[in-house]
C-alpha atoms as a PDB file:
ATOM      1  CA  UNK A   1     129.397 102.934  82.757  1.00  0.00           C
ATOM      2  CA  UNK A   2     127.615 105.818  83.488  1.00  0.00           C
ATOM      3  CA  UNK A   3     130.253 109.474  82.870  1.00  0.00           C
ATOM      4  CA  UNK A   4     130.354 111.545  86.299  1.00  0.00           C
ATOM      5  CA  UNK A   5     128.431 114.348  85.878  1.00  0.00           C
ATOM      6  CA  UNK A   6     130.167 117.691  84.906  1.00  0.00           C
ATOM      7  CA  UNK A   7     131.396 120.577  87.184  1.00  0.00           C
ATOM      8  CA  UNK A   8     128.202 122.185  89.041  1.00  0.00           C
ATOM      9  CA  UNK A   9     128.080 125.303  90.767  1.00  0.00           C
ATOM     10  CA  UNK A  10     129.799 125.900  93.484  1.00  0.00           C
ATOM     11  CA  UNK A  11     127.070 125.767  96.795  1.00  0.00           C
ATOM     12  CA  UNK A  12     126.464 129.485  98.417  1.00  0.00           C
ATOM     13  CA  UNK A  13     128.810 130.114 101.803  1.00  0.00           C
ATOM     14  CA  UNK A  14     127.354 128.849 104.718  1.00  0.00           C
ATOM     15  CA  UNK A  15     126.680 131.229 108.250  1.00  0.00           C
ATOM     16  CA  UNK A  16     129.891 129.195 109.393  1.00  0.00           C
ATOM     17  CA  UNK A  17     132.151 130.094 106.633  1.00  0.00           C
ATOM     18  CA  UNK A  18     130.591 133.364 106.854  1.00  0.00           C
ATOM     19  CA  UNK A  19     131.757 133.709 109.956  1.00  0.00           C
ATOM     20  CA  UNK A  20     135.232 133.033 109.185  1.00  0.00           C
ATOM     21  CA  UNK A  21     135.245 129.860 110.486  1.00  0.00           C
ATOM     22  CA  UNK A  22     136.817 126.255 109.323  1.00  0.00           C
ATOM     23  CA  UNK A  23     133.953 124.233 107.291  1.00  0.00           C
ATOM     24  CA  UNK A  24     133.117 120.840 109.136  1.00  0.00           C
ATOM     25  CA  UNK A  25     133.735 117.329 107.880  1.00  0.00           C
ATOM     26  CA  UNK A  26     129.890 116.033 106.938  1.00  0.00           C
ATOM     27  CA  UNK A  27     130.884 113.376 109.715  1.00  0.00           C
ATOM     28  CA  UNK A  28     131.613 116.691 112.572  1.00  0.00           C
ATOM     29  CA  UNK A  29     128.107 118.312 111.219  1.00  0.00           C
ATOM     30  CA  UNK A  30     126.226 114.777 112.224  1.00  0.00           C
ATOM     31  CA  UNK A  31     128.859 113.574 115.101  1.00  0.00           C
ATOM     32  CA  UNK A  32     126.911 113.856 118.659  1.00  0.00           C
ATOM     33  CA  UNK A  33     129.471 114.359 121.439  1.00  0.00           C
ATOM     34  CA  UNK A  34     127.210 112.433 123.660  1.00  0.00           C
ATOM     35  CA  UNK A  35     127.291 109.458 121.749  1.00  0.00           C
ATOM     36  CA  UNK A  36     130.253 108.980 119.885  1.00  0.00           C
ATOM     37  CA  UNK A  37     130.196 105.422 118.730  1.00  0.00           C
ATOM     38  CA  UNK A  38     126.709 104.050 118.589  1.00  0.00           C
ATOM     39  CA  UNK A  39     126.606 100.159 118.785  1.00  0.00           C
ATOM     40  CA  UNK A  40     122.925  99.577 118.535  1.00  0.00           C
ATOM     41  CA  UNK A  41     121.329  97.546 115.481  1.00  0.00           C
ATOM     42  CA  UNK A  42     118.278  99.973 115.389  1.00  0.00           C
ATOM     43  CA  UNK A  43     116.562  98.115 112.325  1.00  0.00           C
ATOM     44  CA  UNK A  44     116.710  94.662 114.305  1.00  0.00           C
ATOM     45  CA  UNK A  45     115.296  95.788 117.460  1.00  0.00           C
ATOM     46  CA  UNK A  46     112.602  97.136 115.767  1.00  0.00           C
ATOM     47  CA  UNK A  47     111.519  94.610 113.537  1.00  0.00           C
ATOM     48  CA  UNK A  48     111.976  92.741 116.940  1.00  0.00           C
ATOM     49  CA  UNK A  49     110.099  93.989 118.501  1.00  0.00           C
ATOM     50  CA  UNK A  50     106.743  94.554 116.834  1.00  0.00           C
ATOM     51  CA  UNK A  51     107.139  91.136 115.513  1.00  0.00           C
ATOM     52  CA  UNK A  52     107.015  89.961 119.184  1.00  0.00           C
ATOM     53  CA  UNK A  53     103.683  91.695 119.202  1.00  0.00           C
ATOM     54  CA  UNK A  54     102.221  90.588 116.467  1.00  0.00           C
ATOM     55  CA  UNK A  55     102.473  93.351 114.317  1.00  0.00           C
ATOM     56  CA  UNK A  56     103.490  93.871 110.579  1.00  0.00           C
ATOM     57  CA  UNK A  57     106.690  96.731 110.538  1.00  0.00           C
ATOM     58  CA  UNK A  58     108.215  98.517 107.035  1.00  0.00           C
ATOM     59  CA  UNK A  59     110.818 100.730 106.204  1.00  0.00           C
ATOM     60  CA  UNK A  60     110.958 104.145 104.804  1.00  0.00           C
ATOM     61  CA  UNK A  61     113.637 104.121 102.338  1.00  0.00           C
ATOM     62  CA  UNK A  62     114.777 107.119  99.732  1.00  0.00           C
ATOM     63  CA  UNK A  63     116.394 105.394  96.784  1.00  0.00           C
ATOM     64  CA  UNK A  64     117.291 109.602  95.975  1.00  0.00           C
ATOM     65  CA  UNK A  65     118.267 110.706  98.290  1.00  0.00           C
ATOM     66  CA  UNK A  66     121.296 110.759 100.623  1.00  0.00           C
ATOM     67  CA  UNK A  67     123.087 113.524 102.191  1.00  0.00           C
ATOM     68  CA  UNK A  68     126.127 111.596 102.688  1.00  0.00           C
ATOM     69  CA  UNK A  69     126.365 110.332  99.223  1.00  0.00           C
ATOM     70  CA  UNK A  70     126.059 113.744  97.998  1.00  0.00           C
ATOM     71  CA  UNK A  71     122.734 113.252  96.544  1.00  0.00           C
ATOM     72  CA  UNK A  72     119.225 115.265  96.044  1.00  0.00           C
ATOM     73  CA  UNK A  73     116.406 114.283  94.219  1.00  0.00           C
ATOM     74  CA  UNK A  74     118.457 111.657  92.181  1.00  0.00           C
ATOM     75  CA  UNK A  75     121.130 114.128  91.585  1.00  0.00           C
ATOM     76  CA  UNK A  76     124.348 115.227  92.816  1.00  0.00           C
ATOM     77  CA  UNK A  77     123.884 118.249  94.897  1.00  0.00           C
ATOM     78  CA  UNK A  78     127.355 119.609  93.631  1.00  0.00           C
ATOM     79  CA  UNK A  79     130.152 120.095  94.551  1.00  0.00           C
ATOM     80  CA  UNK A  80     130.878 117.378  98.097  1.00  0.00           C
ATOM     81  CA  UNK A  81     132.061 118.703 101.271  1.00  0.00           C
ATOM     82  CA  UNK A  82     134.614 117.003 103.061  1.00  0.00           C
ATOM     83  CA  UNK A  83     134.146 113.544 104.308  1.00  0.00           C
ATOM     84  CA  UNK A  84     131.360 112.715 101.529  1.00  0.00           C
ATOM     85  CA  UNK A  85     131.538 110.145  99.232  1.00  0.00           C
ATOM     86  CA  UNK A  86     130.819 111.528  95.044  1.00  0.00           C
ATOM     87  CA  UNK A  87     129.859 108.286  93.203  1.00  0.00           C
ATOM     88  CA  UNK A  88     128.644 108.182  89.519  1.00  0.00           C
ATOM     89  CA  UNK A  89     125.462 106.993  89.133  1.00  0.00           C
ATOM     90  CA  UNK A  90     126.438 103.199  88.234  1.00  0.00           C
ATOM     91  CA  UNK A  91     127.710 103.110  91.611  1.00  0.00           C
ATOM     92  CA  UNK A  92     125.201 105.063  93.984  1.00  0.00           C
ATOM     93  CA  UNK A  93     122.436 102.577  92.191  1.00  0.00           C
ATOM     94  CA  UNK A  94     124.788  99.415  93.057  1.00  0.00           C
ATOM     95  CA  UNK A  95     124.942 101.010  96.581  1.00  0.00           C
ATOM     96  CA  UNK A  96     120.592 101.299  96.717  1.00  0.00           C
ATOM     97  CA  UNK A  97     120.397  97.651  95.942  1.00  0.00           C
ATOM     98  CA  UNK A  98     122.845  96.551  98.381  1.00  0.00           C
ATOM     99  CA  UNK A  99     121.043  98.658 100.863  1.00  0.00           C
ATOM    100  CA  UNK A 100     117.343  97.367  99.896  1.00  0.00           C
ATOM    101  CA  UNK A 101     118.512  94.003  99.589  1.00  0.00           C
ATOM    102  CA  UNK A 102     120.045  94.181 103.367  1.00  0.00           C
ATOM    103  CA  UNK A 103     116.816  95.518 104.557  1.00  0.00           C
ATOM    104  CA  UNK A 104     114.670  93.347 102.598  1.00  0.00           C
ATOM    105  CA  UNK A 105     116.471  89.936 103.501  1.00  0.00           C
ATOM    106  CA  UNK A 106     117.862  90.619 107.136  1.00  0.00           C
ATOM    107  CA  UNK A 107     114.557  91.535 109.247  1.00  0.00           C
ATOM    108  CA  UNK A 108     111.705  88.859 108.409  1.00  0.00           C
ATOM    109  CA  UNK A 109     108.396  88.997 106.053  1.00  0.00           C
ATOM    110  CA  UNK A 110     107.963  92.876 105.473  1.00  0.00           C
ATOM    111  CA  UNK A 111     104.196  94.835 105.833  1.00  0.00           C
ATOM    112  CA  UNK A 112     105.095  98.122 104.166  1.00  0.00           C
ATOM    113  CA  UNK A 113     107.686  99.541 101.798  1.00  0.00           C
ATOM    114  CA  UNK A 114     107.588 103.395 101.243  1.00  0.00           C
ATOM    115  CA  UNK A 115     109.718 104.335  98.492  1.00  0.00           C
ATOM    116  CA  UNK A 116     110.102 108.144  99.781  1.00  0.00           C
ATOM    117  CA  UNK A 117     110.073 110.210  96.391  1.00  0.00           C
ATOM    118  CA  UNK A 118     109.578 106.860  94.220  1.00  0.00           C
ATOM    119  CA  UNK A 119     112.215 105.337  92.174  1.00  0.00           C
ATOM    120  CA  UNK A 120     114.307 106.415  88.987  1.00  0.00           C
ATOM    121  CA  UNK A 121     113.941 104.801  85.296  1.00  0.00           C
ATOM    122  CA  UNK A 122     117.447 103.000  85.945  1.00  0.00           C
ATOM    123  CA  UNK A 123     116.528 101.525  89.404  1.00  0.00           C
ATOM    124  CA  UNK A 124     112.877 100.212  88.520  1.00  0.00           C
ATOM    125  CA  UNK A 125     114.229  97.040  86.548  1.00  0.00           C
ATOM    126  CA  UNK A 126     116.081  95.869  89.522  1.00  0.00           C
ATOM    127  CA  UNK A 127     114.087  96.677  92.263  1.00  0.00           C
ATOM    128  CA  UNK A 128     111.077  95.079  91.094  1.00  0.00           C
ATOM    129  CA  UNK A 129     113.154  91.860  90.328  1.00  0.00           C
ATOM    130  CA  UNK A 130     114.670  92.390  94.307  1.00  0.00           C
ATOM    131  CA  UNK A 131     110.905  92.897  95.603  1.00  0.00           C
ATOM    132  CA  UNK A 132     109.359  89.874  93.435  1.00  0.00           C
ATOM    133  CA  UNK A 133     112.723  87.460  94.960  1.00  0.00           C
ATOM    134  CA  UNK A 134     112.788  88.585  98.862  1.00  0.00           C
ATOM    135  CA  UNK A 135     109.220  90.549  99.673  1.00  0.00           C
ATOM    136  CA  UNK A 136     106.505  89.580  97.011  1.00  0.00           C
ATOM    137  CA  UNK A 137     104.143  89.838  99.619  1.00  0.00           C
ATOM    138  CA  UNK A 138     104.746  93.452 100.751  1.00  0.00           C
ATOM    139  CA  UNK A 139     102.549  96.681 100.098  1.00  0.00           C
ATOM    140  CA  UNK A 140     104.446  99.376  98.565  1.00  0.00           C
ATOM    141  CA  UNK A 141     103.915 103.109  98.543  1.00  0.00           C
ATOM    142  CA  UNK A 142     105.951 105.546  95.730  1.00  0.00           C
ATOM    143  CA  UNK A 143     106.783 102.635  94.274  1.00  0.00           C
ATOM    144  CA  UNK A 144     104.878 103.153  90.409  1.00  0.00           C
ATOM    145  CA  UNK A 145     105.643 100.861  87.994  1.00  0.00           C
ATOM    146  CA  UNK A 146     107.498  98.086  90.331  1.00  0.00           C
ATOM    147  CA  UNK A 147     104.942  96.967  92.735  1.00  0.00           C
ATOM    148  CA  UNK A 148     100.897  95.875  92.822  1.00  0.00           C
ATOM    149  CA  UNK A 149      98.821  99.266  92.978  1.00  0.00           C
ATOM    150  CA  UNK A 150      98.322  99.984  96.789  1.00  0.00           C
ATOM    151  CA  UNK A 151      95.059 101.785  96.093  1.00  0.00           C
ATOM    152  CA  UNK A 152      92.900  98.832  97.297  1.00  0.00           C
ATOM    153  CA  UNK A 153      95.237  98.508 100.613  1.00  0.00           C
ATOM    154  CA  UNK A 154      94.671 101.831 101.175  1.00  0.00           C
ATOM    155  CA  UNK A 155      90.826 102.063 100.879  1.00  0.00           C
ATOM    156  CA  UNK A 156      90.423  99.748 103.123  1.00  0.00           C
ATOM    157  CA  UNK A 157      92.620 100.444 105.718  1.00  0.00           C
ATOM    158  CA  UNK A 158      91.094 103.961 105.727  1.00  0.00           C
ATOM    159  CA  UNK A 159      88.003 104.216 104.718  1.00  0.00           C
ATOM    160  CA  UNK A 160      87.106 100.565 105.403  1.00  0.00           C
ATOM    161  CA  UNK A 161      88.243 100.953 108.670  1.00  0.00           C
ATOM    162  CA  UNK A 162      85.898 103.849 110.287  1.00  0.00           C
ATOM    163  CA  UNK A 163      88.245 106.722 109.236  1.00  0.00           C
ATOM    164  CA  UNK A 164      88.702 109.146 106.724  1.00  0.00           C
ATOM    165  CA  UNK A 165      91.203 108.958 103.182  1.00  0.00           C
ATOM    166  CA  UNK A 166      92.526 112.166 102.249  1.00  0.00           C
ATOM    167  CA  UNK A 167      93.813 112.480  98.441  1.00  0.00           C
ATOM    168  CA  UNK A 168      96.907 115.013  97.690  1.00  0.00           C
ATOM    169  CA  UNK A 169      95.476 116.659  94.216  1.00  0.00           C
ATOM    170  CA  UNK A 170      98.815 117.801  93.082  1.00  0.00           C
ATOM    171  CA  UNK A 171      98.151 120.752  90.622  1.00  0.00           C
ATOM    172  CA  UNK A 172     100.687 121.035  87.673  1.00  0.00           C
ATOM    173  CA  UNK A 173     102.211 124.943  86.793  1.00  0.00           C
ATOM    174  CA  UNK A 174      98.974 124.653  83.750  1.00  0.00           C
ATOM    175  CA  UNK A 175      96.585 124.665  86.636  1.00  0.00           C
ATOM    176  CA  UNK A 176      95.510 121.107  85.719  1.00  0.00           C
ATOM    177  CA  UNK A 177      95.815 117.934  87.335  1.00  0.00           C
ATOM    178  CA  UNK A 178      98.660 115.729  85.810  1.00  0.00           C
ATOM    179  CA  UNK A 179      97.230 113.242  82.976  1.00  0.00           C
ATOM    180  CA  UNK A 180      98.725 110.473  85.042  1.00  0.00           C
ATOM    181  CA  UNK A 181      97.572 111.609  88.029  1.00  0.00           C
ATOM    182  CA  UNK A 182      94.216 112.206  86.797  1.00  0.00           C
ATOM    183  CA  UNK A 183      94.250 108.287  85.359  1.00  0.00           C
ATOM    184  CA  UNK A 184      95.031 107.034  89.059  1.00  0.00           C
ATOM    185  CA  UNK A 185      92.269 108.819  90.778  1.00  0.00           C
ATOM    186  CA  UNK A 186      89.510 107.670  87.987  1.00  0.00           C
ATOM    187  CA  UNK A 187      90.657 104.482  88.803  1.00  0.00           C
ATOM    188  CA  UNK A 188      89.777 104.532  92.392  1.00  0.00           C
ATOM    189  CA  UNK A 189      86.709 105.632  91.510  1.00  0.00           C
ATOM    190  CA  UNK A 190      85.781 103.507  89.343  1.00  0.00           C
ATOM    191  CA  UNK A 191      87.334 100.741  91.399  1.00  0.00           C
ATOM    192  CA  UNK A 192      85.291 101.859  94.372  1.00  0.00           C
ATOM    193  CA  UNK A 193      82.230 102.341  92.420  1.00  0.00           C
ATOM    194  CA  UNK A 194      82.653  98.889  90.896  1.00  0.00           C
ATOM    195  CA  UNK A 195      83.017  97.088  94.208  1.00  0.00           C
ATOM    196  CA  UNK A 196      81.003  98.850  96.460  1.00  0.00           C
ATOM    197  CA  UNK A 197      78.300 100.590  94.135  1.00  0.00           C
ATOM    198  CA  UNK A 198      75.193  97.970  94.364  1.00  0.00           C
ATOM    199  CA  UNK A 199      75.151  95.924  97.269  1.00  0.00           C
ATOM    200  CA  UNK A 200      73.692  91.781  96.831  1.00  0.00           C
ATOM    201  CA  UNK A 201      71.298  92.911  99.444  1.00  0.00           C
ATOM    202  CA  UNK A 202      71.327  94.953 102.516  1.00  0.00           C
ATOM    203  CA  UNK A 203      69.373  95.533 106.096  1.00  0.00           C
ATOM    204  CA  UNK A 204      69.326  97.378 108.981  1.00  0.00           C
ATOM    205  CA  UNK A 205      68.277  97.088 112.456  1.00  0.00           C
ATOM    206  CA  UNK A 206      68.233  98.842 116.011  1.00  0.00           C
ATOM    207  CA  UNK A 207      68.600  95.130 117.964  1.00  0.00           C
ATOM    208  CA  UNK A 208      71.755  92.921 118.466  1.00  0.00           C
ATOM    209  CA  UNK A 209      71.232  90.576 116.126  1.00  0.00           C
ATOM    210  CA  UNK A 210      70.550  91.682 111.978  1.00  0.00           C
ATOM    211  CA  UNK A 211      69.267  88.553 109.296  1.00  0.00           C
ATOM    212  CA  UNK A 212      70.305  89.235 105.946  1.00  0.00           C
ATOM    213  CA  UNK A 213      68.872  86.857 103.118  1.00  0.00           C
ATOM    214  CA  UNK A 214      70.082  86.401 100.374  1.00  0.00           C
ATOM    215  CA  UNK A 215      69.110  86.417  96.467  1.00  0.00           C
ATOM    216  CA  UNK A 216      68.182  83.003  95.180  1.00  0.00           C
ATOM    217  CA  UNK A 217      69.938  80.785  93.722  1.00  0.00           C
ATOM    218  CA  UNK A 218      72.968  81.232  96.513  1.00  0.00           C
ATOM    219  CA  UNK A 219      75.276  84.132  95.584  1.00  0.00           C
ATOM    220  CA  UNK A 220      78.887  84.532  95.727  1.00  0.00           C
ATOM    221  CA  UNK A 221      79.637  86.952  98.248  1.00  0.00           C
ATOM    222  CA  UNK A 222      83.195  87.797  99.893  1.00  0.00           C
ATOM    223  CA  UNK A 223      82.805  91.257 101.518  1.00  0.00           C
ATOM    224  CA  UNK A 224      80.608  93.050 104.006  1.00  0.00           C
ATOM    225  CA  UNK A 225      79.771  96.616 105.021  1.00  0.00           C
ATOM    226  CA  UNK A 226      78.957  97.602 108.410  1.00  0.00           C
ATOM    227  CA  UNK A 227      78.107 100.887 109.373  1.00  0.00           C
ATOM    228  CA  UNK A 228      76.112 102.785 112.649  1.00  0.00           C
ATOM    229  CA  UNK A 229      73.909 105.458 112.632  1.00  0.00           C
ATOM    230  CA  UNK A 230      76.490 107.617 114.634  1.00  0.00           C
ATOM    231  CA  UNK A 231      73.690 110.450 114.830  1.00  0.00           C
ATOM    232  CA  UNK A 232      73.563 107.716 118.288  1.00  0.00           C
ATOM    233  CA  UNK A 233      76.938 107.434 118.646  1.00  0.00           C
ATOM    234  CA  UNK A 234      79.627 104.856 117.945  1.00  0.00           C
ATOM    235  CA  UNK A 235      77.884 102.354 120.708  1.00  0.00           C
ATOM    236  CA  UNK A 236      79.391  98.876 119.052  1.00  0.00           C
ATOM    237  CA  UNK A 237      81.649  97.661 120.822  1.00  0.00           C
ATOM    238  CA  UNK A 238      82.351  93.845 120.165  1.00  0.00           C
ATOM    239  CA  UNK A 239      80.713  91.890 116.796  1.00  0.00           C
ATOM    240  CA  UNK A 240      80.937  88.815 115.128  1.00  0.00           C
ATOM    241  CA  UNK A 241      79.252  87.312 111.379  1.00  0.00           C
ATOM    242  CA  UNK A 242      78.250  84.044 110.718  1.00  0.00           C
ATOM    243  CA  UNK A 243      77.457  82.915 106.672  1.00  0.00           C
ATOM    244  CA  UNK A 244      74.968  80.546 105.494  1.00  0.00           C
ATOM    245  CA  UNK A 245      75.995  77.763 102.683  1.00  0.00           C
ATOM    246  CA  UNK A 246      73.934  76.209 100.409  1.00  0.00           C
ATOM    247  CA  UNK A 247      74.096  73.036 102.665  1.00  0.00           C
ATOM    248  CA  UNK A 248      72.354  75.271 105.172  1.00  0.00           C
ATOM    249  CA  UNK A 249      75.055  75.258 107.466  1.00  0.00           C
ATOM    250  CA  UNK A 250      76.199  78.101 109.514  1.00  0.00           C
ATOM    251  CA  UNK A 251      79.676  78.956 109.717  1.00  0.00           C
ATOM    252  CA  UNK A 252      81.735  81.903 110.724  1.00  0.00           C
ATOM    253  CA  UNK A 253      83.025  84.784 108.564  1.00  0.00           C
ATOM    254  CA  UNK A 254      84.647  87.395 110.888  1.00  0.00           C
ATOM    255  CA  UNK A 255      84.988  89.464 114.004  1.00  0.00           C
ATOM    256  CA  UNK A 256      85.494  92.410 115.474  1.00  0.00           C
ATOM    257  CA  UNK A 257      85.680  95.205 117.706  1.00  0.00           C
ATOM    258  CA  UNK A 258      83.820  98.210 116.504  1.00  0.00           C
ATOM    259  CA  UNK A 259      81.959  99.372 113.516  1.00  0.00           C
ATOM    260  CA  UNK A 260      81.518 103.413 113.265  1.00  0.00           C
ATOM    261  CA  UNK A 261      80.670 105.259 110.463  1.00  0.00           C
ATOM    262  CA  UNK A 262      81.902 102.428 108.267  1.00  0.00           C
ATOM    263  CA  UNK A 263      83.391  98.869 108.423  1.00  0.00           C
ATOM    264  CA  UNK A 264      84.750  96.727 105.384  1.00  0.00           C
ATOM    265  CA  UNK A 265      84.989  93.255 106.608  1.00  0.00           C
ATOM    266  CA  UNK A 266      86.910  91.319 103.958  1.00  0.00           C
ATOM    267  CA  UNK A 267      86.923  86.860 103.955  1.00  0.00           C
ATOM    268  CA  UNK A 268      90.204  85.702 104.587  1.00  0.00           C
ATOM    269  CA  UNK A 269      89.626  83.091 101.747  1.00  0.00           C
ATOM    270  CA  UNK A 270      88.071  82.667  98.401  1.00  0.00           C
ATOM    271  CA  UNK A 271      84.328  83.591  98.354  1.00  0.00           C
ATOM    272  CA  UNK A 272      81.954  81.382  99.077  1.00  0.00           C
ATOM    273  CA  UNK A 273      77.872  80.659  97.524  1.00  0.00           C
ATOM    274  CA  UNK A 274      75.700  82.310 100.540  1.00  0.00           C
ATOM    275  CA  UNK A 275      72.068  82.079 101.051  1.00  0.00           C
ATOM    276  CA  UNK A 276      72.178  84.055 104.770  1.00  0.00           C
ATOM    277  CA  UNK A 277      74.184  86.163 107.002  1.00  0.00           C
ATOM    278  CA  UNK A 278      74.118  87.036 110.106  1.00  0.00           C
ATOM    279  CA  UNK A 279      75.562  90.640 112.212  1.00  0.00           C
ATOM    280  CA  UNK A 280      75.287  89.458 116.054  1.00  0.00           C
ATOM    281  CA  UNK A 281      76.334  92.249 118.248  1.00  0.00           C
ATOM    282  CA  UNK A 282      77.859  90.902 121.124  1.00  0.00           C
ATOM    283  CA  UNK A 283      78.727  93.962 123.106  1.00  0.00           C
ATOM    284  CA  UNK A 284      77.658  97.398 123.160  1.00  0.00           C
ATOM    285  CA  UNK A 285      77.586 100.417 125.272  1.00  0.00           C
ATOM    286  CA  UNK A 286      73.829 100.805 124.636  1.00  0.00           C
ATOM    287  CA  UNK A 287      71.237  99.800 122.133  1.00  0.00           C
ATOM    288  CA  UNK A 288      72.732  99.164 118.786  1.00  0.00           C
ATOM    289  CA  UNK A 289      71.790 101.038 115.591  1.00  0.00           C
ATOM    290  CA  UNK A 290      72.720  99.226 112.985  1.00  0.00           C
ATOM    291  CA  UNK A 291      72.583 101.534 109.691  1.00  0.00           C
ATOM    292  CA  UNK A 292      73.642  98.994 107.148  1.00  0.00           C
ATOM    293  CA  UNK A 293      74.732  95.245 106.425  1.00  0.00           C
ATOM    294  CA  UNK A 294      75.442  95.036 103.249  1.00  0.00           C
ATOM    295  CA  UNK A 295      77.427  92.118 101.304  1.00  0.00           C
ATOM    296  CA  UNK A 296      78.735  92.396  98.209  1.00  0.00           C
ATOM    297  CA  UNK A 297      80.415  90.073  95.387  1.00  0.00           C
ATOM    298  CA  UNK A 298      83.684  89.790  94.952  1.00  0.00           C
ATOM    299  CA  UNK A 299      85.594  92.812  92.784  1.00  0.00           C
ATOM    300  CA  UNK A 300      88.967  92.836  90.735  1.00  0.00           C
ATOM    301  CA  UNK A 301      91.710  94.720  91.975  1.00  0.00           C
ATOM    302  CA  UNK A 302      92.381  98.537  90.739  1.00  0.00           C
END
């Protein structure tokens, strides 16, 4: 078992105390007189409800924080006020996985984790074992070392999906960028670069419907970029793709309901051998200009 930590310095007086007056219990510092015993299951009317509407919900959960556990950054933050619980750190981590296990196991097939300031070397082992039992599926943010790289998810929910991913360059005390950090952001570009470099072919078009052959023998493709000319404006409004197979056959690929600057249309299924595709715009605001179909093979993940 883990030894409780050491005496720590004592905290600074707050403007209360220096006021001369009683401290507060941490339960009278977050008590609301206007709602003294609150009876709602916030969690399960939430997942509730944007289940109902057919979207995917997460949680945002620290694993290192909590202010009523007396703890900061995965540390005690000293000595507890009254009505806080000290626990060593055998027991706060025994606490975490109860916690992640409720929320993991309680409120349906989970879209998102965030892991708000990642995990600790003594928690990784058994979250990742939690995650890979109860939510294998689930895309994970802060969560290094435990869960599938995000990096793809991310790409193409933002940039792949006409808007605009900003990168935090954290800078070290050197001046430098991290060595790890530095690793993760070659490897989106490289991953980027590797995917979407060199497109199997590519047209454009100012009408509502855009052929693309092609190379022969039929290629494997699994991936398509749209994109507008928005010097004209975002005018797309509703589209659809249908694929060529080698039998000839048409069938369809995807839909949607705009395009922008740029639109990553991923196959919901393994890639197929194309000969054709086909952009049909099927409503738009005014002429369309098409600035680029492009399909592309399939690319590993980052």
């Amino acid at each position: 078992m883990t030894p409780a930590p050491g005496p720590q310095a004592a905290r600074p007086p707050s403007r209360q105390q220096e006021r001369g007056e009683e401290p507060r219990t941490f339960r009278e510092r977050m008590a609301r007189s206007s709602y003294p015993s609150f009876q709602r299951d916030v969690i399960a009317e939430f997942s509730s409800t944007l289940g109902a509407a057919g979207l995917g919900y997460g949680y945002y959960y620290s694993t290192g924080n909590n202010y009523f556990l007396n703890r900061d950054g995965f540390k005690r933050i000293g000595n507890p006020l009254p009505g806080q619980v000290d626990l060593t750190d055998e027991q706060y981590n025994i606490l975490v996985f109860e916690h992640v296990k409720e929320l993991w196991t309680r409120f349906g097939s989970l879209f998102e984790i965030w892991f708000d300031h990642g995990v600790s070397a003594d928690q990784d082992q058994q979250l990742a074992a939690l995650l890979k039992q109860y939510q294998p599926q689930v895309v994970g943010f802060n969560g290094q070392g435990i869960m599938t790289s995000p990096i793809k998810f991310v790409y193409h929910m933002t940039v792949g999906n006409n808007q605009v991913l900003e990168l935090d360059f954290a800078i070290d005390d050197t001046g430098n960028v991290p060595s790890d950090a530095s690793a993760v952001y070659h490897a989106l570009g490289a991953w980027t670069r590797a995917c979407y470099g060199m497109p199997v072919a590519n047209m454009s078009g100012n009408s509502s419907s855009v052929l693309l052959t092609l190379p022969s023998p039929a290629t494997p493709v699994d991936r398509f970029i749209l994109q507008e000319d928005i010097d004209f404006g975002e005018r797309v409004r509703q589209w659809h793709i249908d694929v060529q197979v080698e039998t000839g056959d048409w069938m369809p690929f995807a839909n949607g309901t705009a395009i922008g600057h740029k639109r990553i249309v991923l196959g919901s299924g393994p890639s197929s051998s194309l000969t054709a595709a086909r952009l049909t715009v099927d409503s738009a605001v005014a002429s369309p200009v098409i600035l680029a179909f492009a399909a592309f093979k399939p690319c590993p993940d980052p």
